[in-house]
Protein backbone atom coordinates (compact mmCIF):
# COMPACT_ATOMS: atom_id res chain seq x y z
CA UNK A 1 0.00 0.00 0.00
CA UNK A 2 1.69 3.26 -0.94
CA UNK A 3 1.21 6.41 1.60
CA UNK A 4 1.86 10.08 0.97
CA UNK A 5 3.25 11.69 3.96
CA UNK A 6 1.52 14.96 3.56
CA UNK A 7 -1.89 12.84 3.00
CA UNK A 8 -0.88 11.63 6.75
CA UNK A 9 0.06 15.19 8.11
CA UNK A 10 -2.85 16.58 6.62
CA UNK A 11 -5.20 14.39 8.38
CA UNK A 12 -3.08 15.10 11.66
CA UNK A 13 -3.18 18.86 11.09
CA UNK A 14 -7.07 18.76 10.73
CA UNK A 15 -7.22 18.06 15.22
CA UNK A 16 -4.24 20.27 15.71
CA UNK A 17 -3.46 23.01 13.44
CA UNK A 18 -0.07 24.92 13.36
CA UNK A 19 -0.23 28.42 12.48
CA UNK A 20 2.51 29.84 10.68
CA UNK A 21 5.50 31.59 12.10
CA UNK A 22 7.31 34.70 11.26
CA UNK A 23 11.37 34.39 11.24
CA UNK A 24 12.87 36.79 13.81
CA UNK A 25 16.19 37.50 12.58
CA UNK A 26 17.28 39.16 15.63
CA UNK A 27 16.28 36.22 17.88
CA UNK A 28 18.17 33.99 15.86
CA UNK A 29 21.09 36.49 15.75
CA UNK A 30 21.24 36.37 19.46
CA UNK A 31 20.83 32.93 19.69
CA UNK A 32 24.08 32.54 17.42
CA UNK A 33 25.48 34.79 19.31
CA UNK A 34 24.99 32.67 23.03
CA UNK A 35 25.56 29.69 21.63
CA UNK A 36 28.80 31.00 20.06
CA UNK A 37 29.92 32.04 23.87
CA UNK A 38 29.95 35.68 22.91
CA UNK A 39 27.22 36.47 25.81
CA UNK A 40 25.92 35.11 28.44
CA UNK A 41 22.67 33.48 29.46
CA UNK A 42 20.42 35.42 32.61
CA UNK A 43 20.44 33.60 35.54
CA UNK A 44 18.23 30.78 35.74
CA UNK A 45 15.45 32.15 38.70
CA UNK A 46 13.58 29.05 40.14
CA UNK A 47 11.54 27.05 37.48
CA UNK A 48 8.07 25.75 37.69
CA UNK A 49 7.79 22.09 36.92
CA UNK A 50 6.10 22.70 33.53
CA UNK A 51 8.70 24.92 32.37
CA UNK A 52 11.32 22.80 34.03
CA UNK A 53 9.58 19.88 31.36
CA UNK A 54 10.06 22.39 28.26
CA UNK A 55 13.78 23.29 29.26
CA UNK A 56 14.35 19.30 29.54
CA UNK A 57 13.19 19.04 25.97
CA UNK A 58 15.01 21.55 24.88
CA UNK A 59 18.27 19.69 25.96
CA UNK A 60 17.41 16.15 24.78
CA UNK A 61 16.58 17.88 20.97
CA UNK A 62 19.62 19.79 21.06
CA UNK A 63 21.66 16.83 22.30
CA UNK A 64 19.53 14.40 19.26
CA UNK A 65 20.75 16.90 16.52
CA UNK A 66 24.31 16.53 18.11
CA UNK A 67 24.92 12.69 18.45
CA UNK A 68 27.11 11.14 15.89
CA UNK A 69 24.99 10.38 12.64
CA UNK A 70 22.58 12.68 13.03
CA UNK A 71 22.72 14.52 10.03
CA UNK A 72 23.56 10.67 7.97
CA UNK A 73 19.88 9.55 9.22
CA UNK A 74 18.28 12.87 8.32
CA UNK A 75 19.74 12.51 4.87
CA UNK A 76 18.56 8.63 4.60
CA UNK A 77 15.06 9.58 5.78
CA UNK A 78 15.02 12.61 3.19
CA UNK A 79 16.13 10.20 0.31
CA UNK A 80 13.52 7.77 1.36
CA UNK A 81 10.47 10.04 1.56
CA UNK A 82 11.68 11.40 -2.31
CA UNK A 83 11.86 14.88 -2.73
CA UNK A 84 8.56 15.40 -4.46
CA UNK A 85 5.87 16.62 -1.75
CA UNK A 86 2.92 14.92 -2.55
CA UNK A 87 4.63 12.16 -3.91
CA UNK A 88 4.18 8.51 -2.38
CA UNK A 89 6.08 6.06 -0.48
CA UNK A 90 5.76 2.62 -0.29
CA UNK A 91 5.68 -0.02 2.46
CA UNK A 92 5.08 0.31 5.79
CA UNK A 93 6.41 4.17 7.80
CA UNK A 94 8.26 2.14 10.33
CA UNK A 95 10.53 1.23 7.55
CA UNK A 96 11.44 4.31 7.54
CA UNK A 97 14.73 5.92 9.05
CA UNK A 98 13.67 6.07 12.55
CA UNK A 99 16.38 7.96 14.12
CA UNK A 100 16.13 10.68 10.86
CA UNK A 101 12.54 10.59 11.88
CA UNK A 102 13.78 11.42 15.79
CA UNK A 103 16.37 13.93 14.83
CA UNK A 104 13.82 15.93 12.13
CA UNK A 105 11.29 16.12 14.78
CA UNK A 106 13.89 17.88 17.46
CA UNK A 107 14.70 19.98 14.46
CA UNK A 108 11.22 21.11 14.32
CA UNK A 109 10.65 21.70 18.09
CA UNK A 110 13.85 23.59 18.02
CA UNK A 111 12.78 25.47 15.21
CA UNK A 112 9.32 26.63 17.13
CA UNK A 113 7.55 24.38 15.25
CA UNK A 114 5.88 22.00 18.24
CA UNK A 115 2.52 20.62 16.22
CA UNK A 116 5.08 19.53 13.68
CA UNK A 117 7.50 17.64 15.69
CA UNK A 118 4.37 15.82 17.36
CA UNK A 119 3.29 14.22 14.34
CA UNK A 120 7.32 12.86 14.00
CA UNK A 121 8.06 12.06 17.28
CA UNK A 122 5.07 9.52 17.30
CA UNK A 123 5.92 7.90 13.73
CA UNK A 124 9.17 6.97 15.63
CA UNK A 125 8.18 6.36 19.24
CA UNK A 126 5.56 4.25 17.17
CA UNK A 127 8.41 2.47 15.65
CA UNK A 128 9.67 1.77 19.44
CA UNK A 129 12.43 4.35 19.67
CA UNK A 130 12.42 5.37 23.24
CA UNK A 131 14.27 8.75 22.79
CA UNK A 132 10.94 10.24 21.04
CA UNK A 133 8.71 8.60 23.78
CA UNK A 134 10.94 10.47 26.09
CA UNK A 135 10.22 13.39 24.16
CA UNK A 136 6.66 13.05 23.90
CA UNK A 137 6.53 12.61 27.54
CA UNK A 138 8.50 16.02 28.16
CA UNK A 139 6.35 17.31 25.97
CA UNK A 140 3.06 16.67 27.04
CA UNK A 141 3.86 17.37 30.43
CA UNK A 142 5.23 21.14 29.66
CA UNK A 143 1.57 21.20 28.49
CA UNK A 144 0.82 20.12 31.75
CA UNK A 145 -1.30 16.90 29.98
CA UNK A 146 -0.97 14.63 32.86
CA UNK A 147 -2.99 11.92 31.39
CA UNK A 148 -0.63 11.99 27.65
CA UNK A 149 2.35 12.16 29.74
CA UNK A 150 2.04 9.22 31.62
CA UNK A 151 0.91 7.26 28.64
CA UNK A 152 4.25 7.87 27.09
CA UNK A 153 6.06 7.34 30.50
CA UNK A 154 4.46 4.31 30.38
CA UNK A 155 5.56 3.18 26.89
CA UNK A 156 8.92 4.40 28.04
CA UNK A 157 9.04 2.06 30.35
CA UNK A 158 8.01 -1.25 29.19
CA UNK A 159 8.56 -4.10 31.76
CA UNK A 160 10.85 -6.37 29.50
CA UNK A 161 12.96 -3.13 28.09
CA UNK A 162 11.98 0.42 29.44
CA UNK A 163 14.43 1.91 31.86
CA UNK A 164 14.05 1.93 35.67
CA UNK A 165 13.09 5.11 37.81
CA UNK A 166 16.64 5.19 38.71
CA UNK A 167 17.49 6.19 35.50
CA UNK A 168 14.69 8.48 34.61
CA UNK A 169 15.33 10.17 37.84
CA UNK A 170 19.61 10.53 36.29
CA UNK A 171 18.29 11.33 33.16
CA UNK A 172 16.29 14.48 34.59
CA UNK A 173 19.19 15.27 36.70
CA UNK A 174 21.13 15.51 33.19
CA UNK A 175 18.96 17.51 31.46
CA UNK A 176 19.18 20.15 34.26
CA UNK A 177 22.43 19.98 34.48
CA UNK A 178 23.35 20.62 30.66
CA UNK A 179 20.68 23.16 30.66
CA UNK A 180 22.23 25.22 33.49
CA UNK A 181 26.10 24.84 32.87
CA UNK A 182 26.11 24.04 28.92
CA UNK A 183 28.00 21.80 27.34
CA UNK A 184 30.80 22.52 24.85
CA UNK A 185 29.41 19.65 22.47
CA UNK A 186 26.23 20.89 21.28
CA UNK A 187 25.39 21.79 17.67
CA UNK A 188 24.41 25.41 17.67
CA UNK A 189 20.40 25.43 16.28
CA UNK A 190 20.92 28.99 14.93
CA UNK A 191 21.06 27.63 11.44
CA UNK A 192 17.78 25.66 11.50
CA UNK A 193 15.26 27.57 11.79
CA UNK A 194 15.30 29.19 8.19
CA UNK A 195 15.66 25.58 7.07
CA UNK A 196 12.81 24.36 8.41
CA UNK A 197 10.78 27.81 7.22
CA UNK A 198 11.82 26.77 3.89
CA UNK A 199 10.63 23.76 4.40
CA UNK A 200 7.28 25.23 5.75
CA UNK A 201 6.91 27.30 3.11
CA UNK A 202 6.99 24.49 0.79
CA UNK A 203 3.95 22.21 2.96
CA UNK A 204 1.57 24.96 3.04
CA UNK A 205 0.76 24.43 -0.86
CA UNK A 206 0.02 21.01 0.05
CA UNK A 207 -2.86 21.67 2.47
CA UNK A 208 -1.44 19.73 5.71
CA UNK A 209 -2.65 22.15 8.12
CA UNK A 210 0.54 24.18 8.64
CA UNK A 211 2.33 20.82 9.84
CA UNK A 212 5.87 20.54 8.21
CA UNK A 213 6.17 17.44 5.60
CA UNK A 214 9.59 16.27 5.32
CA UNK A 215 13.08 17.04 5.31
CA UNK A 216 15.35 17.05 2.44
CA UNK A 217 19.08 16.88 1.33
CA UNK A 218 19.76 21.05 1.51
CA UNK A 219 18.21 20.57 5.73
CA UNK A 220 20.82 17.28 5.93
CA UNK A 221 23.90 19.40 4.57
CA UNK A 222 23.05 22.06 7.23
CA UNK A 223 22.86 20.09 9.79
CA UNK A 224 26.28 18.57 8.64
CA UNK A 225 28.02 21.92 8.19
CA UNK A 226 27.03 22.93 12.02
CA UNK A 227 27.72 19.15 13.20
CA UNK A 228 31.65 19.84 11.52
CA UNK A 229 32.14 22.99 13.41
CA UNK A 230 33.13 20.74 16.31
């Protein structure tokens, strides 16, 4: 059976429609600028346990588009989809790249684009990758979604494979930790956000609610000329 992608995020954008964004320019420009080290972060006051969710998320996408490979699966899921939108694909999604699928959505949360990296980061938790079940879980409860959180907590930890409390509880402790010191290792994001506009610009003529479709080679090269300045 052959499936179009934007068919799929079309259907998804009819419950939860993403309105379009403008690109600020001088957000991104200071963005550049604190991830380059050139200034420095405010002090972190004390944060609620919703935001404290968001700023988690923020640090396991930033962290995705950093691991080895990440730009490699990007490219193999762009290749895979085709670069047609509209076009189809055949055979089942979870066929698909999952860890492209993983790394596109962070790309799209990163890029303020939240709907968007919904729809991707259940294609791959769907496909059993626990990173985007983690994500999901963040996500829904910086939304403060208690039920949708658990639900993913839950899938997250599966009896015969999820990970213990122990290591949820280190994970968290992780997250807060990059987000307050930094770490050296991360890929700066201030060159995806006009990537994925382009890429938005390109979805709204195919009527998917606002929802980004797919990535393609040009948004792979990016992310492998910010992975090299490391």
């Amino acid at each position: 059976m052959s499936l179009a992608i934007e068919q799929l995020l079309a259907d998804a954008g009819q419950a939860s429609h993403e309105p379009r964004r403008g690109f600020d320019v001088a957000a991104g420009l200071r963005r550049l600028a604190r991830d380059a080290g050139y200034t420095t972060a405010p002090p972190e006051p004390f944060v609620l346990p919703l935001a404290r969710a968001h700023h988690q998320l923020l640090v396991v996408s930033r962290w995705c588009l950093s691991h080895t490979g990440a730009a490699v699966h990007v490219e193999r899921l762009a290749a895979e989809l085709g670069e047609d939108p509209g076009g189809e694909i055949s055979g089942p999604l979870k066929d698909l790249d999952v860890d492209g699928a993983q790394v596109f959505a962070c790309m799209l949360y990163l890029a303020d684009h939240p709907e968007s990296a919904l729809f991707w980061w259940q294609l791959a938790a769907g496909a059993g990758h626990g990173v985007a079940a983690y994500c999901l879980y963040l996500r829904h409860l910086g939304l403060g979604e208690a039920r949708e959180a658990e639900h993913w907590l839950q899938q997250l930890q599966h009896p015969s494979s999820g990970p213990d409390d122990e290591f949820m509880t280190g994970l968290d402790r992780f997250t807060l930790y990059i987000r307050r010191h930094g770490s050296p290792t991360l890929v700066s994001t201030g060159g995806i956000e006009a990537e994925i506009e382009r890429l938005a610009d390109t979805s709204d003529t195919h009527g998917t609610g606002g929802l980004v479709c797919r990535p393609d080679q040009q948004l792979a090269d990016r992310l492998h000329e910010l992975a090299g300045q490391h």
